[in-house]
N, C-alpha and C. Protein backbone atom coordinates (compact mmCIF):
# COMPACT_ATOMS: atom_id res chain seq x y z
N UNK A 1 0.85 -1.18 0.00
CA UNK A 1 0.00 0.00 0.00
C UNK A 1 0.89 1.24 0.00
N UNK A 2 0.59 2.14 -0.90
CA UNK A 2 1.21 3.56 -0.98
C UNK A 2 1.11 3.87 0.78
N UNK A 3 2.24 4.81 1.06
CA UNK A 3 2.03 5.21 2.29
C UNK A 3 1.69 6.92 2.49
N UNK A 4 1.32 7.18 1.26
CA UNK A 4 1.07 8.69 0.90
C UNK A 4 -0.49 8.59 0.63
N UNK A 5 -0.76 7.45 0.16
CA UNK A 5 -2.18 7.21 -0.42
C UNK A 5 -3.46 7.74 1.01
N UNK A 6 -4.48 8.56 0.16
CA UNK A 6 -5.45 9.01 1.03
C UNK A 6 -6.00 7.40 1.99
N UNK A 7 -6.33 7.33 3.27
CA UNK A 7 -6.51 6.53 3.91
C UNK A 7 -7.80 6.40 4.51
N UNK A 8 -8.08 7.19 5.28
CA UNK A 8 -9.21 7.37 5.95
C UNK A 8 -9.64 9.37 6.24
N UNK A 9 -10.48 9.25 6.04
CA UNK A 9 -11.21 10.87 5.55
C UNK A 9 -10.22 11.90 4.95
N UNK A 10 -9.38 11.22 4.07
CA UNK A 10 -9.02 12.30 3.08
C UNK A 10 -7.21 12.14 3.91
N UNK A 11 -6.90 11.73 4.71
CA UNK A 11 -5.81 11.82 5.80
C UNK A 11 -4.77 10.00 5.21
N UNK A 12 -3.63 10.43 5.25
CA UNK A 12 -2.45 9.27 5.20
C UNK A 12 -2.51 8.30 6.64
N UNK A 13 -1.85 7.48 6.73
CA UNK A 13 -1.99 6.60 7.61
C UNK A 13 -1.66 6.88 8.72
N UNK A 14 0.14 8.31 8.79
CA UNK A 14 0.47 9.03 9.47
C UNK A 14 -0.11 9.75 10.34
N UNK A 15 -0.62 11.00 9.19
CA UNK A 15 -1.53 11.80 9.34
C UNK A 15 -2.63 11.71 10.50
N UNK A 16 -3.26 10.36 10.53
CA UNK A 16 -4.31 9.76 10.93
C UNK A 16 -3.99 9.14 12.49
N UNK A 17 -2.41 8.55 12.55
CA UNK A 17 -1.58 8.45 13.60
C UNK A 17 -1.58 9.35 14.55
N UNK A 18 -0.96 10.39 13.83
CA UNK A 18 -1.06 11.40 14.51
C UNK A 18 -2.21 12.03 14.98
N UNK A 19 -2.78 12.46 14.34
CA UNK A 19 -4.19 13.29 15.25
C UNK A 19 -4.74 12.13 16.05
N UNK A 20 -4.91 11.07 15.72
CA UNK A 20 -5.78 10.35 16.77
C UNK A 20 -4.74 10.17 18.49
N UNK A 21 -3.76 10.19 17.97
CA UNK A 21 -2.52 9.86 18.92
C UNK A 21 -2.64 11.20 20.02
N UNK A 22 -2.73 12.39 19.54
CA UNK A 22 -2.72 13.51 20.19
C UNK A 22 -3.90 13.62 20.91
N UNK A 23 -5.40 13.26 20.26
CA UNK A 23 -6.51 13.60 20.78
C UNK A 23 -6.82 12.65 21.64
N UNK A 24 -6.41 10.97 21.16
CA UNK A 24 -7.04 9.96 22.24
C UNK A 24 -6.02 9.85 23.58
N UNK A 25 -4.51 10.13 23.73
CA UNK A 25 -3.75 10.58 24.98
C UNK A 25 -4.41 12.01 25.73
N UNK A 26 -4.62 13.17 24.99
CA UNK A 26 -4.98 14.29 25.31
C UNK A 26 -6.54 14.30 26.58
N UNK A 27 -7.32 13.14 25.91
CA UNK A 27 -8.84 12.46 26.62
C UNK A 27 -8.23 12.14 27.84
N UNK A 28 -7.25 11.00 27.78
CA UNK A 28 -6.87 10.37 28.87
C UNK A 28 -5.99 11.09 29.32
N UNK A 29 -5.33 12.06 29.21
CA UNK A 29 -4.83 13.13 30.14
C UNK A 29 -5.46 13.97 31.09
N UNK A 30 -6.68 14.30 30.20
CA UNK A 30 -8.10 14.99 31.06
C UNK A 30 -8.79 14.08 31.76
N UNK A 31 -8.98 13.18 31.59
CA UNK A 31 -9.52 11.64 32.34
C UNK A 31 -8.70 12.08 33.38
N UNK A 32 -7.62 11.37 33.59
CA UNK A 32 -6.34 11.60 34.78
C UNK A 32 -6.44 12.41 35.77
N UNK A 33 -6.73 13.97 34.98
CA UNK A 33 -6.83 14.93 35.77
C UNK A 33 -8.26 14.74 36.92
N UNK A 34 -9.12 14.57 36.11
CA UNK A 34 -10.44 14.82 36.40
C UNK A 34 -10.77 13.46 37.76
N UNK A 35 -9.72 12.48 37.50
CA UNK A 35 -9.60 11.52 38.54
C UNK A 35 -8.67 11.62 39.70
N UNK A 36 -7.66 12.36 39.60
CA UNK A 36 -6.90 13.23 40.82
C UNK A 36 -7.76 13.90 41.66
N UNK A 37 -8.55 15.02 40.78
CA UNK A 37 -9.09 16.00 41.05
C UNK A 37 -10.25 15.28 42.36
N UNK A 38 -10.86 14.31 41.93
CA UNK A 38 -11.60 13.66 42.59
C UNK A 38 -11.43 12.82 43.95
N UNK A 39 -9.93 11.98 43.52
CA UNK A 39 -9.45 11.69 44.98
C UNK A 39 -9.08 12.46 45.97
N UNK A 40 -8.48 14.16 45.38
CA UNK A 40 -8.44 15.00 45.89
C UNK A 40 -9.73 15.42 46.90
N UNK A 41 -10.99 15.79 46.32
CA UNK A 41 -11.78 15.48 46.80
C UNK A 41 -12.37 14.68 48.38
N UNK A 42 -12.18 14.00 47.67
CA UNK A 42 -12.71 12.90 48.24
C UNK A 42 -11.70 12.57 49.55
N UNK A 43 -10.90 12.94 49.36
CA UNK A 43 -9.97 12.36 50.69
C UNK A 43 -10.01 13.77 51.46
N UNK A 44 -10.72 14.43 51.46
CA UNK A 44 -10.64 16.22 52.09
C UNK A 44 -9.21 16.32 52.23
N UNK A 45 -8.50 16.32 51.07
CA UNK A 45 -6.60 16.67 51.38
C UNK A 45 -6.56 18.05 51.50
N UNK A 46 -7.51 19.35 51.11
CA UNK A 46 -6.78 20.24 51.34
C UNK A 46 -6.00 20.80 50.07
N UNK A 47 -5.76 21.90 49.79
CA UNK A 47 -5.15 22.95 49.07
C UNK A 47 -3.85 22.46 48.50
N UNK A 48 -2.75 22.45 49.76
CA UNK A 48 -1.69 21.80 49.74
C UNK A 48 -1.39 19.94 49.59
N UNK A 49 -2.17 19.50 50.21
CA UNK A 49 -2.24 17.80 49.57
C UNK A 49 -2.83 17.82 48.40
N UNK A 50 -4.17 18.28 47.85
CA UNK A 50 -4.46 18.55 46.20
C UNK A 50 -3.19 18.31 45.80
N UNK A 51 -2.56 19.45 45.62
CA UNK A 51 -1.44 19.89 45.30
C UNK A 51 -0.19 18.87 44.95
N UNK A 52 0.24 17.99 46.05
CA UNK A 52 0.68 17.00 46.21
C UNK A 52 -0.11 15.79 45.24
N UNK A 53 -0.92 15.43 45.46
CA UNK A 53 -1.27 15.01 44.96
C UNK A 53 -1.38 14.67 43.16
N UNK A 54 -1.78 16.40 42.61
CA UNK A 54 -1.50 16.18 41.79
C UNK A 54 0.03 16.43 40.87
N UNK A 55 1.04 16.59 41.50
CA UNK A 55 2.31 16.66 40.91
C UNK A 55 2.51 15.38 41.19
N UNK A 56 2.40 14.39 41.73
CA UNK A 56 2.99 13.19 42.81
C UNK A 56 2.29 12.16 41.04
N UNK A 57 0.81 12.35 41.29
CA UNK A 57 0.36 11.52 40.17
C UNK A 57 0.63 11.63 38.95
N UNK A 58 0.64 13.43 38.47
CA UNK A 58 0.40 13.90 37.42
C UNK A 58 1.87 13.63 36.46
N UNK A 59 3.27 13.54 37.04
CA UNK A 59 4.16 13.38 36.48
C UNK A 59 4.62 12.58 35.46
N UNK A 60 3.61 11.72 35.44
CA UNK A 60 4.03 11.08 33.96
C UNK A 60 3.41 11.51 32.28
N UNK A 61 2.12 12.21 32.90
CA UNK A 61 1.83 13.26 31.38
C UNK A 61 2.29 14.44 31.46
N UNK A 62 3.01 15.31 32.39
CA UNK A 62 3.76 15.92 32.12
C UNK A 62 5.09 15.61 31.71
N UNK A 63 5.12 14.64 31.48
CA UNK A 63 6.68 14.03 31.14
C UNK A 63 6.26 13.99 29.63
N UNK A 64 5.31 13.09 29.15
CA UNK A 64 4.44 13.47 27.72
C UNK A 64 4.31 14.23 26.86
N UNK A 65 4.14 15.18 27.76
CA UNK A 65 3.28 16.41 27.41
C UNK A 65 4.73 17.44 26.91
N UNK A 66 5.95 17.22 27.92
CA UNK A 66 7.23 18.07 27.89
C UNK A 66 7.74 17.35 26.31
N UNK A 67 7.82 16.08 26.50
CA UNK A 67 7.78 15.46 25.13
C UNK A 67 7.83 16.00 23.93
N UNK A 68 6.58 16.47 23.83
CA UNK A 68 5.78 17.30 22.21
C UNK A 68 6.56 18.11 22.48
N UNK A 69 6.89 19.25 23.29
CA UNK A 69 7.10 20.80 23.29
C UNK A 69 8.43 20.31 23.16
N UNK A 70 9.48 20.12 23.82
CA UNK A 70 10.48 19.70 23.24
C UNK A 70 10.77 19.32 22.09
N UNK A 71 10.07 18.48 21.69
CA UNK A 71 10.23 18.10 19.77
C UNK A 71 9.90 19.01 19.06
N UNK A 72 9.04 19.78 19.22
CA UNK A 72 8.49 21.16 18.62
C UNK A 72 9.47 21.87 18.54
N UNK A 73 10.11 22.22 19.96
CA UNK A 73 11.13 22.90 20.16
C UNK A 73 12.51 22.77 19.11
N UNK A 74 12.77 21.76 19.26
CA UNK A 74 13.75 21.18 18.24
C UNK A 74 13.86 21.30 16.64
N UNK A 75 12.25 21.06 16.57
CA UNK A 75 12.06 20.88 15.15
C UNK A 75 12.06 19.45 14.30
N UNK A 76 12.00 18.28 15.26
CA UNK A 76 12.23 16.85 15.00
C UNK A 76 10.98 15.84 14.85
N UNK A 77 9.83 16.47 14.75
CA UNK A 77 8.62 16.02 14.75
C UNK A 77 9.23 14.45 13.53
């Protein structure tokens, strides 16, 4: 199969990689959050445990997330 060839809605196989790659991590990044946010909650931690909390959990999509901007940064997409 051509790998340039239109694939699915007009988009390469790449193409298609990509945006879904960005938007379906991006869901589950907001998922993540929205589930911190909640144990936060839920455990009455407070301002400062929130807090904790969410750097403690959150560090691996910010590791992700530094990822893109870095490659951006670079220019190495």
């Amino acid at each position: 199969m051509d790998p340039n060839a239109p694939f699915m809605f007009g988009l390469t196989i790449a193409e298609f990689e990509d945006i879904s790659l960005t938007v379906c991590v991006g869901g589950l990044i907001a998922y993540m959050v929205f589930i911190i946010g909640q144990l936060a909650w839920e455990s009455k931690a407070g301002k400062y445990g929130a807090l904790w909390m969410f750097v403690g959990l959150g560090v691996g999509f910010i590791g992700f997330m530094a990822k893109g901007i870095i490659q951006r940064l670079l220019g190495i997409e």
